[in-house]
C-alpha atoms as a PDB file:
ATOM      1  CA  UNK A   1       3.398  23.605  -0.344  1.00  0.00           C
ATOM      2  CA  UNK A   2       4.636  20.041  -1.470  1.00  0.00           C
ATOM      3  CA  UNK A   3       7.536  19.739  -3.618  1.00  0.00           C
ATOM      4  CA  UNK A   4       7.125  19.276  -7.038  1.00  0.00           C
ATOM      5  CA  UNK A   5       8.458  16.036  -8.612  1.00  0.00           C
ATOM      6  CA  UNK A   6       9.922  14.665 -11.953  1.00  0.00           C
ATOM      7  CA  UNK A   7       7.544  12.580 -14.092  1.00  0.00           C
ATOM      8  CA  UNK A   8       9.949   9.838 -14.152  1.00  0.00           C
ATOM      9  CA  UNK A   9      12.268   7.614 -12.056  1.00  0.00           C
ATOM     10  CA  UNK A  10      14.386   4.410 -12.097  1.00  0.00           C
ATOM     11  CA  UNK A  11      13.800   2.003 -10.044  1.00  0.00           C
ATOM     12  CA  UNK A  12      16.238  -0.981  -9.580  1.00  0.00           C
ATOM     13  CA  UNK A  13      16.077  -4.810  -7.880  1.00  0.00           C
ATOM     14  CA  UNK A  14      17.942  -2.894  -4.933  1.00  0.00           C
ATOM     15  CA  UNK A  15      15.702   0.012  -4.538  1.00  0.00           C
ATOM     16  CA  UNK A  16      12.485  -2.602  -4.545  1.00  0.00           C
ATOM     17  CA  UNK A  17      14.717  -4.926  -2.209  1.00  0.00           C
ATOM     18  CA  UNK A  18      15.201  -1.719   0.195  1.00  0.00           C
ATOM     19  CA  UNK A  19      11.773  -1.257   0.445  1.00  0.00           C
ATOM     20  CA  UNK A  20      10.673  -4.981   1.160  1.00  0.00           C
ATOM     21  CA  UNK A  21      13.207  -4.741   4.168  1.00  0.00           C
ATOM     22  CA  UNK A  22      12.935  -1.255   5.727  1.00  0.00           C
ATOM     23  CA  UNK A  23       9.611  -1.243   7.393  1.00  0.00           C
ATOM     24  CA  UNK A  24      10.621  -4.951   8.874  1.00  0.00           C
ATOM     25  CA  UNK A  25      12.100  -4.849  12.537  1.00  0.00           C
ATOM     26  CA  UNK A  26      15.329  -5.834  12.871  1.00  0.00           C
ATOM     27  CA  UNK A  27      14.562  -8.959  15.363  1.00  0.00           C
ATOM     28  CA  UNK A  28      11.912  -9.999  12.973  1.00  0.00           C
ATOM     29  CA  UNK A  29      12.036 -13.193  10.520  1.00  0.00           C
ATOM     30  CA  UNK A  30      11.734 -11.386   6.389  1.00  0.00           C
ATOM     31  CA  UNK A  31       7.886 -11.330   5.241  1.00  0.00           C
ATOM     32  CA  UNK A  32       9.773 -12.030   1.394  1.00  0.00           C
ATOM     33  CA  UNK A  33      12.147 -14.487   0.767  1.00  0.00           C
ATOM     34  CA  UNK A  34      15.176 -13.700  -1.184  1.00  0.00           C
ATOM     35  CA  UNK A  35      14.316 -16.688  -3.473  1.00  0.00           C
ATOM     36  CA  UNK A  36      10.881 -15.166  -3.980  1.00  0.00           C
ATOM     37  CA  UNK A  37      12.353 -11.780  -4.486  1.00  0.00           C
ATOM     38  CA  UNK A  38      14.921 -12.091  -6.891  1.00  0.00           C
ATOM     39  CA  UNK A  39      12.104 -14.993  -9.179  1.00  0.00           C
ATOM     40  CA  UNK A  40       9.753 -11.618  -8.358  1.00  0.00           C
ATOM     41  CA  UNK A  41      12.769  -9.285  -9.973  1.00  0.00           C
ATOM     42  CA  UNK A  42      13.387 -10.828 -13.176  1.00  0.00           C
ATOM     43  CA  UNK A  43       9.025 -10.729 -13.873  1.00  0.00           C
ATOM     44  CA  UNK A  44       9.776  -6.519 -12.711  1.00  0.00           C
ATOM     45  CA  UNK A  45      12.585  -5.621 -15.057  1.00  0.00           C
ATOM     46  CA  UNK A  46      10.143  -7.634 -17.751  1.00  0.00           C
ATOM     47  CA  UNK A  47       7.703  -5.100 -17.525  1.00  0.00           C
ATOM     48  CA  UNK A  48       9.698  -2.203 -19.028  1.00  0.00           C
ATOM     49  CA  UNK A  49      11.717  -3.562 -22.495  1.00  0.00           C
ATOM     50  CA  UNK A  50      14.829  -1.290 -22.003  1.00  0.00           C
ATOM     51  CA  UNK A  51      14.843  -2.150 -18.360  1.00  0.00           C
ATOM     52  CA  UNK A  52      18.178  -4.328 -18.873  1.00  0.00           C
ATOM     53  CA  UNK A  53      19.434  -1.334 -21.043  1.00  0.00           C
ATOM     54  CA  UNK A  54      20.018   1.189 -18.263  1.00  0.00           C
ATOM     55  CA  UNK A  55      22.905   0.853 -16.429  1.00  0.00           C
ATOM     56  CA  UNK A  56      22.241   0.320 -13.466  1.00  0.00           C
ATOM     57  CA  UNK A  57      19.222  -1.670 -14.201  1.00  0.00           C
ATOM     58  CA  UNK A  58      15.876  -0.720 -13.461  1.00  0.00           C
ATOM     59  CA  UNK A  59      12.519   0.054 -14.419  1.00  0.00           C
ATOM     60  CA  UNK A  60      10.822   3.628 -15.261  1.00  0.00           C
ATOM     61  CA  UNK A  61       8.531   4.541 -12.875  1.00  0.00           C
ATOM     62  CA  UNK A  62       6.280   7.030 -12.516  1.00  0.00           C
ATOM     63  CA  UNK A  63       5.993   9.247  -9.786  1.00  0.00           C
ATOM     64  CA  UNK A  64       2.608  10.706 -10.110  1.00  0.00           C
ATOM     65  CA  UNK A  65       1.514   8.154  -7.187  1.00  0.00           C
ATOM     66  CA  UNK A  66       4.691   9.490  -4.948  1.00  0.00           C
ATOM     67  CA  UNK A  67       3.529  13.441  -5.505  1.00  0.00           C
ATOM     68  CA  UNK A  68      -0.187  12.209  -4.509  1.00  0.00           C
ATOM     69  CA  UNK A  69       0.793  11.061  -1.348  1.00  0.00           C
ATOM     70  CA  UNK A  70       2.844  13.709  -0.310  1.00  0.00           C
ATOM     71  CA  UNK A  71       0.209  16.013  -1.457  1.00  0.00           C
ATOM     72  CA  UNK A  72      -2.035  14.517   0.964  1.00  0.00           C
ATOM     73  CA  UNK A  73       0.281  14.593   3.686  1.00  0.00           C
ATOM     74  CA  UNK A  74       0.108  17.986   3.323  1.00  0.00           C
ATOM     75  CA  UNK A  75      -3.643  18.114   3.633  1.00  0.00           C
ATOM     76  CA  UNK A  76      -4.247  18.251  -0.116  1.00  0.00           C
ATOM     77  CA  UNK A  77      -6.280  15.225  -1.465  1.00  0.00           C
ATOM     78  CA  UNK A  78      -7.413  14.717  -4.746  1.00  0.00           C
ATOM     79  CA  UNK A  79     -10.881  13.988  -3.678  1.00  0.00           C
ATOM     80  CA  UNK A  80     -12.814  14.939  -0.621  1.00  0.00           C
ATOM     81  CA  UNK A  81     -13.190  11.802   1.625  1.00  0.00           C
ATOM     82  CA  UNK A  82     -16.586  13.330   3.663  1.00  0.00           C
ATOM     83  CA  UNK A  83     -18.189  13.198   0.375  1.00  0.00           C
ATOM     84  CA  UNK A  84     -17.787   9.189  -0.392  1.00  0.00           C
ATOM     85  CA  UNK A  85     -21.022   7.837   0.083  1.00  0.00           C
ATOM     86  CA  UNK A  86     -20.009   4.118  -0.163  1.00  0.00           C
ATOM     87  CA  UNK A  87     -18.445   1.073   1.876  1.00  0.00           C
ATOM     88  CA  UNK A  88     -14.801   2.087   2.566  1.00  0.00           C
ATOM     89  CA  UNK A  89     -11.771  -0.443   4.190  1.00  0.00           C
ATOM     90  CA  UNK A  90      -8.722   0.791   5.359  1.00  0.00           C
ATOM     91  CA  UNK A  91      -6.423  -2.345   5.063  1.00  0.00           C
ATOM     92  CA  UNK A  92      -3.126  -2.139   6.190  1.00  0.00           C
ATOM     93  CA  UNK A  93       0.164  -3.538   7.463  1.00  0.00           C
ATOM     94  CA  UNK A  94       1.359  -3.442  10.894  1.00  0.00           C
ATOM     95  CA  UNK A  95       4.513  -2.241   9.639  1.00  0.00           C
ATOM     96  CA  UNK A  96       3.436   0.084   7.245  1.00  0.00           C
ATOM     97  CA  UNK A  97       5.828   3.296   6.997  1.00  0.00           C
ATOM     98  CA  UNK A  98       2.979   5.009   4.543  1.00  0.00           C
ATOM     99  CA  UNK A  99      -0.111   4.462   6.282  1.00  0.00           C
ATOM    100  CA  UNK A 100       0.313   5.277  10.404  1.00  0.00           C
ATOM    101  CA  UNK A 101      -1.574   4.556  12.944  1.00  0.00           C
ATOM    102  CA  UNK A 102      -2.739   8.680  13.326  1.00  0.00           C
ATOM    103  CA  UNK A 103      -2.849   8.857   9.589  1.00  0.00           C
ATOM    104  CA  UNK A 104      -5.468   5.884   9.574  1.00  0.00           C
ATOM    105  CA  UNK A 105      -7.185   7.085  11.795  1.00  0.00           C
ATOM    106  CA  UNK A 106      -7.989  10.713  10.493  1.00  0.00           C
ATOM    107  CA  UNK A 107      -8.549   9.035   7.316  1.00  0.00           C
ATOM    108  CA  UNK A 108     -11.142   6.902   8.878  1.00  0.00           C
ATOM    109  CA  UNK A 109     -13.133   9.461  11.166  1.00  0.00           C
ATOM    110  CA  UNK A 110     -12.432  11.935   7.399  1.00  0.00           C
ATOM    111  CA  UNK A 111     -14.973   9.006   5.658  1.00  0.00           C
ATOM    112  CA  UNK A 112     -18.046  10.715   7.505  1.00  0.00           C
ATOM    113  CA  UNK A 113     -20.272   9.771   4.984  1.00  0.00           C
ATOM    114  CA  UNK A 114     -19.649   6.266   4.465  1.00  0.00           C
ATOM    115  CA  UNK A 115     -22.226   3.715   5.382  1.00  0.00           C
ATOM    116  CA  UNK A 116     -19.953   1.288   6.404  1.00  0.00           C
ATOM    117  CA  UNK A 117     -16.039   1.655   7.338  1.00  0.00           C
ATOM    118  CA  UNK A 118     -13.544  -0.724   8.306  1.00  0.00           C
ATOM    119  CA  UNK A 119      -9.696   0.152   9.704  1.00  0.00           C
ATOM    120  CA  UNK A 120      -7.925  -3.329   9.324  1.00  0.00           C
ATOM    121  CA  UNK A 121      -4.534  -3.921  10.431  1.00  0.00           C
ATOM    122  CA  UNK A 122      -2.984  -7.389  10.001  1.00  0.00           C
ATOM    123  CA  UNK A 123       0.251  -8.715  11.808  1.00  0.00           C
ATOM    124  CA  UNK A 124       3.693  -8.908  10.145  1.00  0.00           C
ATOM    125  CA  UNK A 125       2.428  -6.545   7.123  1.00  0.00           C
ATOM    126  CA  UNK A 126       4.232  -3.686   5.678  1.00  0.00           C
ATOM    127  CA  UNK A 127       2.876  -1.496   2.842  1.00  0.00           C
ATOM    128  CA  UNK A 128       3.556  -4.357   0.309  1.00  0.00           C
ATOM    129  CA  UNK A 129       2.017  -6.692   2.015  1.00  0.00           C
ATOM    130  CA  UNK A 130       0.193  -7.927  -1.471  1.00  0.00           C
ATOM    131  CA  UNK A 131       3.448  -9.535  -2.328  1.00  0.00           C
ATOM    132  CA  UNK A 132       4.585 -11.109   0.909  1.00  0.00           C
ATOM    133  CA  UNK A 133       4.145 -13.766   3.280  1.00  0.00           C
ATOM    134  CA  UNK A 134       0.667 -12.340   4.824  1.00  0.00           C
ATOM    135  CA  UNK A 135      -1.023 -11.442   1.473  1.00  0.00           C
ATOM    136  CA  UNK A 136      -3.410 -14.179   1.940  1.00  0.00           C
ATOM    137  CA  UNK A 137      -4.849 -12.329   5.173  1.00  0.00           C
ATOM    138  CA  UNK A 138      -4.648  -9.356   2.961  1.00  0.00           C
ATOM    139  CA  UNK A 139      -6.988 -10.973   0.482  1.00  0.00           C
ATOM    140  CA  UNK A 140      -9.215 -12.423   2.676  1.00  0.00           C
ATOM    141  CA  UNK A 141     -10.199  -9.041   4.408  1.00  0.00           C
ATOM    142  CA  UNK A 142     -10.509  -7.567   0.963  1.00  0.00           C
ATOM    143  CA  UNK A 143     -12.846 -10.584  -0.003  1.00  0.00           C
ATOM    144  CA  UNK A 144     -14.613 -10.340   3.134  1.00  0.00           C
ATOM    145  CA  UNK A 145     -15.019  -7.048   2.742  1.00  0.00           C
ATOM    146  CA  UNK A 146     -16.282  -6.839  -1.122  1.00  0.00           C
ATOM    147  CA  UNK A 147     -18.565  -9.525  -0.307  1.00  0.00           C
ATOM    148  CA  UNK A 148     -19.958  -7.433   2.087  1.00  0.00           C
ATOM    149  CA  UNK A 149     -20.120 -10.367   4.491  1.00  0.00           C
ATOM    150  CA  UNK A 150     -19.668  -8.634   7.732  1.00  0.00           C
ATOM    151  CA  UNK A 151     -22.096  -5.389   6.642  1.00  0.00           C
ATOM    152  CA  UNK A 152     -24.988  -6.700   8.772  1.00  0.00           C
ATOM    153  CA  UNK A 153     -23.349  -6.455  11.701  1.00  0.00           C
ATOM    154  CA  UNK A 154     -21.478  -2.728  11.083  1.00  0.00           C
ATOM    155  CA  UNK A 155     -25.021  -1.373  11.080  1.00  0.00           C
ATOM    156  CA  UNK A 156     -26.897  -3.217  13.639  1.00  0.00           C
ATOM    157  CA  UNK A 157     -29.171  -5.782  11.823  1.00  0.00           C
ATOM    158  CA  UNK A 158     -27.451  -9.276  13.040  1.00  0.00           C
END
């Protein structure tokens, strides 16, 4: 059984910066610049009022998404993925520490009932890849994939 977790945390410009740089390999160039980072920070702390209040610093943050996804690493998802009857894409970073290789993978084959599935893993990516240097790829595989521009060919009518 997963551990049970507090509603609440706080979350500081170091905790976020840890997280931009863990998944990175050490002989690897940073997929955020500190410049971008810390003009990203001040726009974070402005999105909970007593942010600046706490000592240290940081933002509330709720961990209902953190007890989900330990939950399902323990087999216990909040919906049942062989039921979803639509288009699914599994977009991820090559780096990404929350989304494996294995764990894509058994999340894929799990989507048995979708039409249509996609497992997309783009270079020099970690889990927050929407706010680094490859979140352009990152958009245009979404956008490719909403549009459903590559469907055709997924199901054999090019």
């Amino acid at each position: 059984m997963p551990a049970s977790f507090p509603a609440w945390r706080i979350v500081t410009l170091q905790d976020q910066w840890s997280r931009f740089v863990e998944d990175v390999p050490a002989h690897e160039p940073p997929v955020l610049s500190r410049v971008h980072f810390d003009e990203w920070g001040e726009r974070y702390l402005d999105s909970d009022s007593d942010s600046r209040a706490r000592e240290p610093t940081g933002v509330k943050t709720p961990l209902g998404p953190l007890s989900e996804i330990v939950k399902a690493w323990h087999g216990q998802l909040a919906y049942d993925p062989a039921r979803v009857a639509a288009p699914v894409a599994i977009i991820r970073g090559e780096w990404d520490s929350l989304m494996r290789d294995d764990d894509a993978r058994w999340l894929f084959d799990a989507f048995a009932g979708s039409p249509i599935k996609r497992d997309i893993k783009i270079g020099r990516g970690t889990h927050l890849m929407h706010l680094e240097a490859m979140r352009l790829a990152l958009w245009q595989e979404s956008l490719v994939f909403l549009r459903g521009e590559d469907a055709a060919s997924a199901i054999g009518e090019v």
